[in-house]
PDB file of N, CA and C in Angstrom:
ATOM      1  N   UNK A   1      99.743 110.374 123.755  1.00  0.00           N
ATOM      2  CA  UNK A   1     101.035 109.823 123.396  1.00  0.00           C
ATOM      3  C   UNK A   1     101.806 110.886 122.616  1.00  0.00           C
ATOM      4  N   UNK A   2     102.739 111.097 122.639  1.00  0.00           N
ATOM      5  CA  UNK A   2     103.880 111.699 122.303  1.00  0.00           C
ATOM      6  C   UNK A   2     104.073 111.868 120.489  1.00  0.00           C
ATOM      7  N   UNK A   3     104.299 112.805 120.178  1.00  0.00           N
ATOM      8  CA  UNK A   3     104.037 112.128 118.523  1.00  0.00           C
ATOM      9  C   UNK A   3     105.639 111.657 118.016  1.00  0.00           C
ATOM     10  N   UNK A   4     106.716 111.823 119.123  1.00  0.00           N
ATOM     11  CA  UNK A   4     108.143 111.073 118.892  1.00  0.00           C
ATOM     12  C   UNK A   4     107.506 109.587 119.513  1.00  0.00           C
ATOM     13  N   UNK A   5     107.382 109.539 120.329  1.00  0.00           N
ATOM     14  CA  UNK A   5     106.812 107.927 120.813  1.00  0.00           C
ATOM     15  C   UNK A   5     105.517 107.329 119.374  1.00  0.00           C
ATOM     16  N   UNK A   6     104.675 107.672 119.133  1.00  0.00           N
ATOM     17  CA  UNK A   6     104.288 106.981 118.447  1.00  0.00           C
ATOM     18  C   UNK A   6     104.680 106.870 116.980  1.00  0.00           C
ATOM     19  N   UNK A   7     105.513 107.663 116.526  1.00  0.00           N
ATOM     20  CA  UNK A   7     106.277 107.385 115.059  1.00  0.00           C
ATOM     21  C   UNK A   7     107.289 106.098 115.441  1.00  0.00           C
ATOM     22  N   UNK A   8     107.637 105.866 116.970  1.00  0.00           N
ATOM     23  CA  UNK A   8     108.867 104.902 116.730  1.00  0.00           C
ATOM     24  C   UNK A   8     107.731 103.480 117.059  1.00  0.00           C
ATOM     25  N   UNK A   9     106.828 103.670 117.511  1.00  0.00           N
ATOM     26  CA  UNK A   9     106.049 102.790 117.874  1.00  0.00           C
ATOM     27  C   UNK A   9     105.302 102.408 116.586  1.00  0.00           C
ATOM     28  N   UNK A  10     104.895 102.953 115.870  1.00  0.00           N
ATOM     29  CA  UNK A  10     104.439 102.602 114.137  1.00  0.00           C
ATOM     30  C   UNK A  10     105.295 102.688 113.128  1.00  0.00           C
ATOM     31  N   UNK A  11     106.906 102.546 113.774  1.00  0.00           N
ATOM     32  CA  UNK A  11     108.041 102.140 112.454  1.00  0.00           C
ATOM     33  C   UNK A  11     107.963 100.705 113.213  1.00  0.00           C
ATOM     34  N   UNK A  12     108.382 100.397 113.938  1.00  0.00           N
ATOM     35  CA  UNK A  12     107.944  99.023 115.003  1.00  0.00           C
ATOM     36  C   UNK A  12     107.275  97.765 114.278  1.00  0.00           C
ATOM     37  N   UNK A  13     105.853  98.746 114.202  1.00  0.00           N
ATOM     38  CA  UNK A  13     104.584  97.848 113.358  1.00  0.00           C
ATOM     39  C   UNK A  13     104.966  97.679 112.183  1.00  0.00           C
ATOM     40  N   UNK A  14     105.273  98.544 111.361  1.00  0.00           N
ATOM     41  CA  UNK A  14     105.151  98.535 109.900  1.00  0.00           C
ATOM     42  C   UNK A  14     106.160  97.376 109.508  1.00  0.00           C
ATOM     43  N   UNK A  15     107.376  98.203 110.160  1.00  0.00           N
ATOM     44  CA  UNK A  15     108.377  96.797 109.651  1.00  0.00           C
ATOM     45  C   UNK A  15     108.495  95.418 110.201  1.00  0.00           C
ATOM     46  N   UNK A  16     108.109  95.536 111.471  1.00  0.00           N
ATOM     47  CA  UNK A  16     107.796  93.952 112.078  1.00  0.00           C
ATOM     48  C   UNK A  16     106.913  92.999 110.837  1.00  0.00           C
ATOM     49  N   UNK A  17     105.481  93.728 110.785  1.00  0.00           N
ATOM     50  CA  UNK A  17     104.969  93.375 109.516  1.00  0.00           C
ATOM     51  C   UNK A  17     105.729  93.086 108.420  1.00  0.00           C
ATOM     52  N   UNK A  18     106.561  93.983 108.214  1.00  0.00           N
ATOM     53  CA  UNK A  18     106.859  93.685 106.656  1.00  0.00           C
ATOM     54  C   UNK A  18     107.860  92.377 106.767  1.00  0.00           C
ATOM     55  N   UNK A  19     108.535  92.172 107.828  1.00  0.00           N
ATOM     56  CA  UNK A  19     109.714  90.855 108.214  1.00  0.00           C
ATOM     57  C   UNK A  19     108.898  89.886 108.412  1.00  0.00           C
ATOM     58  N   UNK A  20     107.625  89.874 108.774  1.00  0.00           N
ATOM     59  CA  UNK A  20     106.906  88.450 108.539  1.00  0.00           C
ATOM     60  C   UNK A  20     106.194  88.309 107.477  1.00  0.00           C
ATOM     61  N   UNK A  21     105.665  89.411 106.799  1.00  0.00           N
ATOM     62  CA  UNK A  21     105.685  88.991 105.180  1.00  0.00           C
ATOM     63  C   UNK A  21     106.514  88.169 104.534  1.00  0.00           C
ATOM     64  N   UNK A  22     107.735  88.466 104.810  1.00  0.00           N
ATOM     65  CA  UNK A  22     108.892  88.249 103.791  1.00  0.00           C
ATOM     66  C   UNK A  22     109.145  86.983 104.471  1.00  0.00           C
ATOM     67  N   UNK A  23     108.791  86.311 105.910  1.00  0.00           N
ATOM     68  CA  UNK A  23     108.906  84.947 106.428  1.00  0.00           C
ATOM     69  C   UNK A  23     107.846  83.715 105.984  1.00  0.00           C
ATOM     70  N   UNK A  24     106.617  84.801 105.639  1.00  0.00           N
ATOM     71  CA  UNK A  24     106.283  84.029 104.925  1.00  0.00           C
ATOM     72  C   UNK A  24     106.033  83.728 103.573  1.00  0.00           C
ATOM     73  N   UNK A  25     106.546  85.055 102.586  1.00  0.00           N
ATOM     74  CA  UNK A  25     106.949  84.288 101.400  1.00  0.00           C
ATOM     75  C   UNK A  25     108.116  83.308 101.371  1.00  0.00           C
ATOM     76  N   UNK A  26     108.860  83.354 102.495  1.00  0.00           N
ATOM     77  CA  UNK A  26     109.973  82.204 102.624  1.00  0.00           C
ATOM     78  C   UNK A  26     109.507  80.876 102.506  1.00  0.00           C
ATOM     79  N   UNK A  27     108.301  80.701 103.221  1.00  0.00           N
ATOM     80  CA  UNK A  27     108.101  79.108 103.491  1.00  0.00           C
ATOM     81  C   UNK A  27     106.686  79.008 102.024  1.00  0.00           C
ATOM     82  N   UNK A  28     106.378  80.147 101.355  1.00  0.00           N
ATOM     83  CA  UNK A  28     105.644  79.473 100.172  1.00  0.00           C
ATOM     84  C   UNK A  28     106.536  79.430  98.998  1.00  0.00           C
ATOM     85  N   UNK A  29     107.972  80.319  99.023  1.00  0.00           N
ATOM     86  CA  UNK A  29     108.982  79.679  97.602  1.00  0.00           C
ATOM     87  C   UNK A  29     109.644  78.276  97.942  1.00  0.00           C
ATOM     88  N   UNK A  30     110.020  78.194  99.543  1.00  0.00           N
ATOM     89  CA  UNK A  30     110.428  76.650  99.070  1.00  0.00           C
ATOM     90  C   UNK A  30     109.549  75.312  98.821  1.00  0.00           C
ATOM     91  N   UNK A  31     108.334  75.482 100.383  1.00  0.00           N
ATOM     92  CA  UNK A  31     107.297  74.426  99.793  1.00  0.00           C
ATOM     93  C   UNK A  31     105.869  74.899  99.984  1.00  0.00           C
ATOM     94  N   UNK A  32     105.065  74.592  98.466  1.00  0.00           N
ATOM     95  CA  UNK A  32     104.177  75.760  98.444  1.00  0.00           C
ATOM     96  C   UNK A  32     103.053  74.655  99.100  1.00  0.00           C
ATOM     97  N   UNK A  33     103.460  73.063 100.009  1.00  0.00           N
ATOM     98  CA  UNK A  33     102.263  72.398 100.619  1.00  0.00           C
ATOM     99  C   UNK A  33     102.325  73.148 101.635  1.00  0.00           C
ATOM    100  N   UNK A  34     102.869  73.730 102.986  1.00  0.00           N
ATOM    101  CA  UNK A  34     102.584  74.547 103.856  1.00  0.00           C
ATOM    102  C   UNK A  34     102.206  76.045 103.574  1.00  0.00           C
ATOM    103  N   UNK A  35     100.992  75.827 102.491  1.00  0.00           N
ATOM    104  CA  UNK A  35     100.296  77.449 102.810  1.00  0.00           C
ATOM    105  C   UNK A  35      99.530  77.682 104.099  1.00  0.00           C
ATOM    106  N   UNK A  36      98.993  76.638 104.766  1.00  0.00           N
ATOM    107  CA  UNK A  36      98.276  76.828 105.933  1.00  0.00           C
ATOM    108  C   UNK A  36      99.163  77.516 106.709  1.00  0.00           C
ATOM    109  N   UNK A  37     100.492  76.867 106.908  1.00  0.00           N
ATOM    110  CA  UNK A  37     101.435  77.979 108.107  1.00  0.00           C
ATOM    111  C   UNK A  37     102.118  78.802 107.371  1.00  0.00           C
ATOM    112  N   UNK A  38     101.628  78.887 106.819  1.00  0.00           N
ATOM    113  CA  UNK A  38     102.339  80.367 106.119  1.00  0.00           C
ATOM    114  C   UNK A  38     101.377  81.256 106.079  1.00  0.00           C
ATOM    115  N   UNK A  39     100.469  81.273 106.231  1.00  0.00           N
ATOM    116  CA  UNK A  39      98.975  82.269 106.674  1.00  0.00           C
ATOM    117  C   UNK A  39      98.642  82.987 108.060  1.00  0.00           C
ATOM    118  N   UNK A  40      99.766  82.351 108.965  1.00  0.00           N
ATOM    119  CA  UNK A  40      99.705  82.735 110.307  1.00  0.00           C
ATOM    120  C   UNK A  40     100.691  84.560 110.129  1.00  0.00           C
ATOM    121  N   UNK A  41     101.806  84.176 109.500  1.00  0.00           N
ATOM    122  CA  UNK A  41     103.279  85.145 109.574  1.00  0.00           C
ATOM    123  C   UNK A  41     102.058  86.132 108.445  1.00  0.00           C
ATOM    124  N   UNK A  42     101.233  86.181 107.120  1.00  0.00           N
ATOM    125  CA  UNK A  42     100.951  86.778 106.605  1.00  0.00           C
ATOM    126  C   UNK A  42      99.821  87.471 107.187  1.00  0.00           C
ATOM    127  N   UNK A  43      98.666  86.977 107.966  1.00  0.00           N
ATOM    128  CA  UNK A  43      98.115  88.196 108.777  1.00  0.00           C
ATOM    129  C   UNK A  43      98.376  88.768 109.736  1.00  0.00           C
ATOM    130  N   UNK A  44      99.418  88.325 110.196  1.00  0.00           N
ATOM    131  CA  UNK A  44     100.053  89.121 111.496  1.00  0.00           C
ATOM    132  C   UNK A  44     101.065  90.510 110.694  1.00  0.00           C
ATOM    133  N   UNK A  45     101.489  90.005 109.833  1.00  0.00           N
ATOM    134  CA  UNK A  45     102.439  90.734 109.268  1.00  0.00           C
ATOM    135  C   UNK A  45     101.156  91.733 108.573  1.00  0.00           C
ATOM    136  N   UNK A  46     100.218  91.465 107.714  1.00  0.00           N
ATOM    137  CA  UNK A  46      99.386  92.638 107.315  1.00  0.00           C
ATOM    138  C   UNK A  46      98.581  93.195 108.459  1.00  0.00           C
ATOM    139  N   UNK A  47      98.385  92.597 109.757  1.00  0.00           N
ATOM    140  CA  UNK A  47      97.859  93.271 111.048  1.00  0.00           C
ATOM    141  C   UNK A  47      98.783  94.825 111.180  1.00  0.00           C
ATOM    142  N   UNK A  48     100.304  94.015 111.224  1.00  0.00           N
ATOM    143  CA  UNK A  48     101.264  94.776 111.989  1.00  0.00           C
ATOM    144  C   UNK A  48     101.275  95.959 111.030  1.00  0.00           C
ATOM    145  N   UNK A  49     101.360  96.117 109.377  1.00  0.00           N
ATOM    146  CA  UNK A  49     101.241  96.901 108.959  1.00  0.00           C
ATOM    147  C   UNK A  49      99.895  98.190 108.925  1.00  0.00           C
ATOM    148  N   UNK A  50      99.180  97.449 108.833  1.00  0.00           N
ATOM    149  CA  UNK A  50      97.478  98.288 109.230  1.00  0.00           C
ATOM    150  C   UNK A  50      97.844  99.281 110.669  1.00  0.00           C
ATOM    151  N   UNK A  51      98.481  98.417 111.714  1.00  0.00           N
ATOM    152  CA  UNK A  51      98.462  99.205 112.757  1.00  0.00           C
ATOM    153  C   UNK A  51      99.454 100.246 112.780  1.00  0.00           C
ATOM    154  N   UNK A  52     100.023  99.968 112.449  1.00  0.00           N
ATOM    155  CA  UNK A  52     101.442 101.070 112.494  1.00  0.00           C
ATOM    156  C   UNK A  52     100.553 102.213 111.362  1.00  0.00           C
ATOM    157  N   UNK A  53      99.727 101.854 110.180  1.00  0.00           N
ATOM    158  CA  UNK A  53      99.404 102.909 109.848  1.00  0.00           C
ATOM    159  C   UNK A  53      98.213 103.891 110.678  1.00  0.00           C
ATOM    160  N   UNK A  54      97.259 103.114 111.485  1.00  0.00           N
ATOM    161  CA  UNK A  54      96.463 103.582 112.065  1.00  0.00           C
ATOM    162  C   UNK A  54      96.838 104.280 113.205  1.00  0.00           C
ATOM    163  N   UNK A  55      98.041 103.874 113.925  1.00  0.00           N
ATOM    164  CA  UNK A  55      98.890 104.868 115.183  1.00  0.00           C
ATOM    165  C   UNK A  55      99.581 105.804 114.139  1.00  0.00           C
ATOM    166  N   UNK A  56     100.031 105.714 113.100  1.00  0.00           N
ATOM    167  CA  UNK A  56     100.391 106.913 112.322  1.00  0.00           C
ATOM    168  C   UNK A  56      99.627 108.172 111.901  1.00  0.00           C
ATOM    169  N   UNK A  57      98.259 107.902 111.724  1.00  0.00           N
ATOM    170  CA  UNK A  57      96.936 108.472 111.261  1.00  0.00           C
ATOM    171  C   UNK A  57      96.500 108.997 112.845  1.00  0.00           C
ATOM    172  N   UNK A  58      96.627 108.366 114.063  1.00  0.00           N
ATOM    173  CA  UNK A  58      95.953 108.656 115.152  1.00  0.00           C
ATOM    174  C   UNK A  58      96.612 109.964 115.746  1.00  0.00           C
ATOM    175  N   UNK A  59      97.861 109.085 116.676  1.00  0.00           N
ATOM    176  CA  UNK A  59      98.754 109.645 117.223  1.00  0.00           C
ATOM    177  C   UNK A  59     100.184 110.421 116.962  1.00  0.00           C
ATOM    178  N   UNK A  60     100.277 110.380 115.504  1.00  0.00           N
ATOM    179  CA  UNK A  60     101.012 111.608 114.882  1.00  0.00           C
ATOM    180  C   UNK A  60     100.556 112.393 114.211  1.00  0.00           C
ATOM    181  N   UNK A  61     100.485 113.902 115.464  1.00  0.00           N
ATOM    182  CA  UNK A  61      99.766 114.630 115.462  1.00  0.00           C
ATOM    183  C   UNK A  61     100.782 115.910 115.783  1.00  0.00           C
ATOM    184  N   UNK A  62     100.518 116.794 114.993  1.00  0.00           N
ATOM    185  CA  UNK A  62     101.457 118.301 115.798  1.00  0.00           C
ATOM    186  C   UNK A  62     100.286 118.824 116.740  1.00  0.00           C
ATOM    187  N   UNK A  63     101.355 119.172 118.497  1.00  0.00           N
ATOM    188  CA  UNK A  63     101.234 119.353 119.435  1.00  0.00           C
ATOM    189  C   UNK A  63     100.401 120.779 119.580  1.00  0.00           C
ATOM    190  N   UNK A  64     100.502 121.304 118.369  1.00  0.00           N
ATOM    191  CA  UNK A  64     100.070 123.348 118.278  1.00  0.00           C
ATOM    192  C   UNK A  64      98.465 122.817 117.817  1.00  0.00           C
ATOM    193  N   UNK A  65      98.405 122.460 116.295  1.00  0.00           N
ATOM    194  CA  UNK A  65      97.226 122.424 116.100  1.00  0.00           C
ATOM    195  C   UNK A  65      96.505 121.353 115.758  1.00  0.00           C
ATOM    196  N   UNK A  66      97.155 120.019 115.951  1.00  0.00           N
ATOM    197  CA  UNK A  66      96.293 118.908 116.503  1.00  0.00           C
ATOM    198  C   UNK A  66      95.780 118.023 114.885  1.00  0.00           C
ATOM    199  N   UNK A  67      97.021 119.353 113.903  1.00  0.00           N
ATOM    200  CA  UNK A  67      96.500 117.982 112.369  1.00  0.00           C
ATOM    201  C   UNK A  67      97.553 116.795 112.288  1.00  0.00           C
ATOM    202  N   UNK A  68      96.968 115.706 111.309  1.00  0.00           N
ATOM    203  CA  UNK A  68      98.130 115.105 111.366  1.00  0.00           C
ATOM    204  C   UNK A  68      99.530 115.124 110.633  1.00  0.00           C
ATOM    205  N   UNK A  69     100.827 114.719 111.261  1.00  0.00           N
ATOM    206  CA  UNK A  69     101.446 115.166 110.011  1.00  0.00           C
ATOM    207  C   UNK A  69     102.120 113.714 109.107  1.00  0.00           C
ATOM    208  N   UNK A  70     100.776 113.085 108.800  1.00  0.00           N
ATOM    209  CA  UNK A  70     101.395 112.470 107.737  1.00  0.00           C
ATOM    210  C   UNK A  70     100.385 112.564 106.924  1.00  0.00           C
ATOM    211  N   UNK A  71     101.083 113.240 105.894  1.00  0.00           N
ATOM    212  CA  UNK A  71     100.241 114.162 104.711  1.00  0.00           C
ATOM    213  C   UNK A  71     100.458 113.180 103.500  1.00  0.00           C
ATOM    214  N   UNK A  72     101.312 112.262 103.061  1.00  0.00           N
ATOM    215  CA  UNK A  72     101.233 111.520 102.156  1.00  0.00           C
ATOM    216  C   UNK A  72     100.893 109.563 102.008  1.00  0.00           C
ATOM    217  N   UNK A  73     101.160 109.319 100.596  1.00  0.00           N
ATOM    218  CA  UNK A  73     100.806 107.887 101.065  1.00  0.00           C
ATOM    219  C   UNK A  73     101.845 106.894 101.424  1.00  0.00           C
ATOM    220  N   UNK A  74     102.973 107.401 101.671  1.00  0.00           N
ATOM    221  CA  UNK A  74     104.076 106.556 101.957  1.00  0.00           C
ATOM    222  C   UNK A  74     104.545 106.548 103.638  1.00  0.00           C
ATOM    223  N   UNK A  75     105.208 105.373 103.880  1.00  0.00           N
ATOM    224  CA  UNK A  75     105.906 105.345 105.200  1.00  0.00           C
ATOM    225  C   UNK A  75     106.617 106.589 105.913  1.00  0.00           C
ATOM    226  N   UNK A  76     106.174 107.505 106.696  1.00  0.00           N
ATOM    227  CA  UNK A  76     107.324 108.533 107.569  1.00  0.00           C
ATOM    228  C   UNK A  76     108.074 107.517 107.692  1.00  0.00           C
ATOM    229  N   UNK A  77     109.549 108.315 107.342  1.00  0.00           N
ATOM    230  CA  UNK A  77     110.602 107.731 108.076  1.00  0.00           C
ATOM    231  C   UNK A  77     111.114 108.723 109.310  1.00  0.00           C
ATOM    232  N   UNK A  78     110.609 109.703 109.300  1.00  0.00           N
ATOM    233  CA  UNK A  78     111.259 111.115 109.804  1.00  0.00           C
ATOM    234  C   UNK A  78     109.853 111.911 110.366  1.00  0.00           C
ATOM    235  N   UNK A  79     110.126 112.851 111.330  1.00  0.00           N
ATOM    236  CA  UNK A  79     109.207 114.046 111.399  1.00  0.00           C
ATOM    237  C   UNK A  79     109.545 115.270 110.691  1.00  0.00           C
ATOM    238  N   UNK A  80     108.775 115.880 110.004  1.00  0.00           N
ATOM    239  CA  UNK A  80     109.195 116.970 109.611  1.00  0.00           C
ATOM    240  C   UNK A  80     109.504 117.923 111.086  1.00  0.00           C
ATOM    241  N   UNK A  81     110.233 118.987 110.541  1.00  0.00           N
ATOM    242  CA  UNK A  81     110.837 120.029 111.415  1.00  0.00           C
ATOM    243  C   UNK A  81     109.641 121.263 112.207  1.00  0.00           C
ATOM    244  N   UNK A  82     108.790 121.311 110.996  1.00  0.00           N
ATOM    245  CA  UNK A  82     107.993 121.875 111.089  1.00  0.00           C
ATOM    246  C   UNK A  82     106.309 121.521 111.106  1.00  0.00           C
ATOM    247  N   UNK A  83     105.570 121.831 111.525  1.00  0.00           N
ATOM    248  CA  UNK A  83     103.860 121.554 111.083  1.00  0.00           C
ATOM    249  C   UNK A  83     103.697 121.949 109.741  1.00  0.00           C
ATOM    250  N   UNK A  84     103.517 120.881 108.452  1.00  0.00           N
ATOM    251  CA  UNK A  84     103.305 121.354 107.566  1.00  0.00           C
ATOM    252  C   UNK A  84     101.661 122.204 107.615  1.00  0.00           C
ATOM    253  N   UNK A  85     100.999 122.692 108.501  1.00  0.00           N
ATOM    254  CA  UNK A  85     100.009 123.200 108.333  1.00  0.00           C
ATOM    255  C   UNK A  85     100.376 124.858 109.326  1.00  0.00           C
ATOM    256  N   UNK A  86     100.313 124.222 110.832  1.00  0.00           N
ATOM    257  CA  UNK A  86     100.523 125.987 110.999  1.00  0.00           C
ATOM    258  C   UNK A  86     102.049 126.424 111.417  1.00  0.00           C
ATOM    259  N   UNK A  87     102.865 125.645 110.953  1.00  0.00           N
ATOM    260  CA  UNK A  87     104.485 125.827 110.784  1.00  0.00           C
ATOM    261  C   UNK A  87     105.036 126.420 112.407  1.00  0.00           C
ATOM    262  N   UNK A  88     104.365 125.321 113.337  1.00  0.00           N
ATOM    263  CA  UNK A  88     105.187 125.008 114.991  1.00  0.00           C
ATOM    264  C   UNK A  88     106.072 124.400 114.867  1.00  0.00           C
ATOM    265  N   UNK A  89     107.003 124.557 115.279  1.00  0.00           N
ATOM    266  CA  UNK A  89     108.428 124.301 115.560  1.00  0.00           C
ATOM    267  C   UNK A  89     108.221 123.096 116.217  1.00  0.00           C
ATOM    268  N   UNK A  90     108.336 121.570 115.785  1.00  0.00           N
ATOM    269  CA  UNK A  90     108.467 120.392 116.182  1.00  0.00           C
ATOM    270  C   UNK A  90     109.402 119.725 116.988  1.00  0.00           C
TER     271      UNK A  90
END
């Protein structure tokens, strides 16, 4: 896979996840008797996040020497320009 295809494919996950998080803190601030369905939107939503990090960790990869380039602990929003390791032109 492409490492432009799978960054848009694990912004996808991450935030899909994070919009059913936030659907289901919706339905536990107004009524906190439906925690049962509100448990459906919260592991799908922490699925969706796990995966988007694990296609992030997998398949974003520079094409030269095959490390990955997400070097920190936060969300890529972006590719760098360069391989922060053997500095290929991305």
């Amino acid at each position: 896979m492409d490492h432009h295809k799978a960054l848009k494919l694990a912004h996808g996950l991450y935030f899909g996840g994070l919009i059913l998080l936030f659907v289901a803190y919706g339905f536990l601030k107004d009524e906190p008797l439906t925690f049962s369905a509100a448990m459906i939107p919260v592991f799908l939503g922490l699925g969706g996040v796990v995966a988007g990090l694990v296609v992030t960790l997998v398949f974003v990869r520079c094409p030269r020497c095959g490390r990955s380039l997400f070097h920190s602990s936060r969300i890529m929003l972006s590719l760098p320009h360069y391989c922060p390791h053997c500095g290929a032109h991305l």
